[in-house]
Protein backbone atom coordinates (compact mmCIF):
# COMPACT_ATOMS: atom_id res chain seq x y z
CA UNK A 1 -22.62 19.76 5.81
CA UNK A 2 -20.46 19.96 8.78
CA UNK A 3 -16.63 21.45 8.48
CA UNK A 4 -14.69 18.17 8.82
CA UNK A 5 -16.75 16.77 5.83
CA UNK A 6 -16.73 19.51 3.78
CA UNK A 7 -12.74 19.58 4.32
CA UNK A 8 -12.58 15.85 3.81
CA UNK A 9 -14.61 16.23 0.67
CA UNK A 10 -12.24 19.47 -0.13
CA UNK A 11 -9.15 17.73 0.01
CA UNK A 12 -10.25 14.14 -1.81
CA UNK A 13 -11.97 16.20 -4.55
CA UNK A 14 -8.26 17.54 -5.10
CA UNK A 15 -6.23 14.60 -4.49
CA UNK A 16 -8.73 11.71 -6.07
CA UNK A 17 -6.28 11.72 -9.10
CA UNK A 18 -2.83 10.35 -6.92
CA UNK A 19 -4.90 7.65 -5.38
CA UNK A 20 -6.19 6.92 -8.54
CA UNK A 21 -2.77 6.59 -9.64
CA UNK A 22 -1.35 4.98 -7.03
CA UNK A 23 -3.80 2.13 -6.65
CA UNK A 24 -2.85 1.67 -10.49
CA UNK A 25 0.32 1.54 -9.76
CA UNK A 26 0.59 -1.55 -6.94
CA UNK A 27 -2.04 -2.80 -8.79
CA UNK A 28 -0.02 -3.44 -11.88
CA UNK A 29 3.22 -4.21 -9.81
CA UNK A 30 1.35 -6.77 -7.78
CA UNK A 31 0.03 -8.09 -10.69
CA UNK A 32 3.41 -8.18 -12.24
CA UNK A 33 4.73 -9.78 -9.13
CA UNK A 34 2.42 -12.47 -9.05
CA UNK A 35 2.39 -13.52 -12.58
CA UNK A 36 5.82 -13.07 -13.41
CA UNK A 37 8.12 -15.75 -12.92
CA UNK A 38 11.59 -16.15 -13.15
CA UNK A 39 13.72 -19.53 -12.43
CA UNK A 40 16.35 -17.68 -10.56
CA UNK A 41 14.58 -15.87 -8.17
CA UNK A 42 11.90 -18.76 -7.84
CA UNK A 43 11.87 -19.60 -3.79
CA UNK A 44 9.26 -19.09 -1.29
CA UNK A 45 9.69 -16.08 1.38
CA UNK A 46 7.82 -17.13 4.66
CA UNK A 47 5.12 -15.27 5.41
CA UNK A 48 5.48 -14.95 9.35
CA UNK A 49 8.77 -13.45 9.32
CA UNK A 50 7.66 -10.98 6.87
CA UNK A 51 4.69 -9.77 8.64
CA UNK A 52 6.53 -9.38 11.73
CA UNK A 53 9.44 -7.69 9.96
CA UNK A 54 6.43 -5.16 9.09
CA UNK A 55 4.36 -5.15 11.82
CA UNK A 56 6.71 -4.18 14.66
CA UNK A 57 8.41 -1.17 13.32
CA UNK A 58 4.78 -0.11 11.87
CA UNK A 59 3.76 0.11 15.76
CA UNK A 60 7.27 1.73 16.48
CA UNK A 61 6.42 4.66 14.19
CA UNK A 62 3.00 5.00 15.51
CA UNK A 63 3.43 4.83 19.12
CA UNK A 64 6.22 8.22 18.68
């Protein structure tokens, strides 16, 4: 086994536990998000602006 997979498999075999709990975590707030409703705060958010709004300071913080 070469050195960057036996680091990769180093570091995942001690972190496999936060993903774990992170992917729980969105899950059950996505989940939340999409079956929860609530009159008030019922209105559609347009999707282009959105991804946009993420997109371009994603590539920002990636081209420094």
């Amino acid at each position: 086994m070469g050195a960057r997979l036996s680091l990769f498999a180093e570091v995942y075999g001690k972190t496999w536990s936060l993903c774990f709990a992170l992917l729980v975590f969105f899950g059950v707030v996505g989940l939340l998000a999409y079956r929860l409703r609530t009159k008030r705060l019922d209105y559609q958010i347009p999707a282009r602006p959105v991804f946009w709004g993420c997109v371009l300071p994603g590539f920002a913080l990636m081209a420094q």
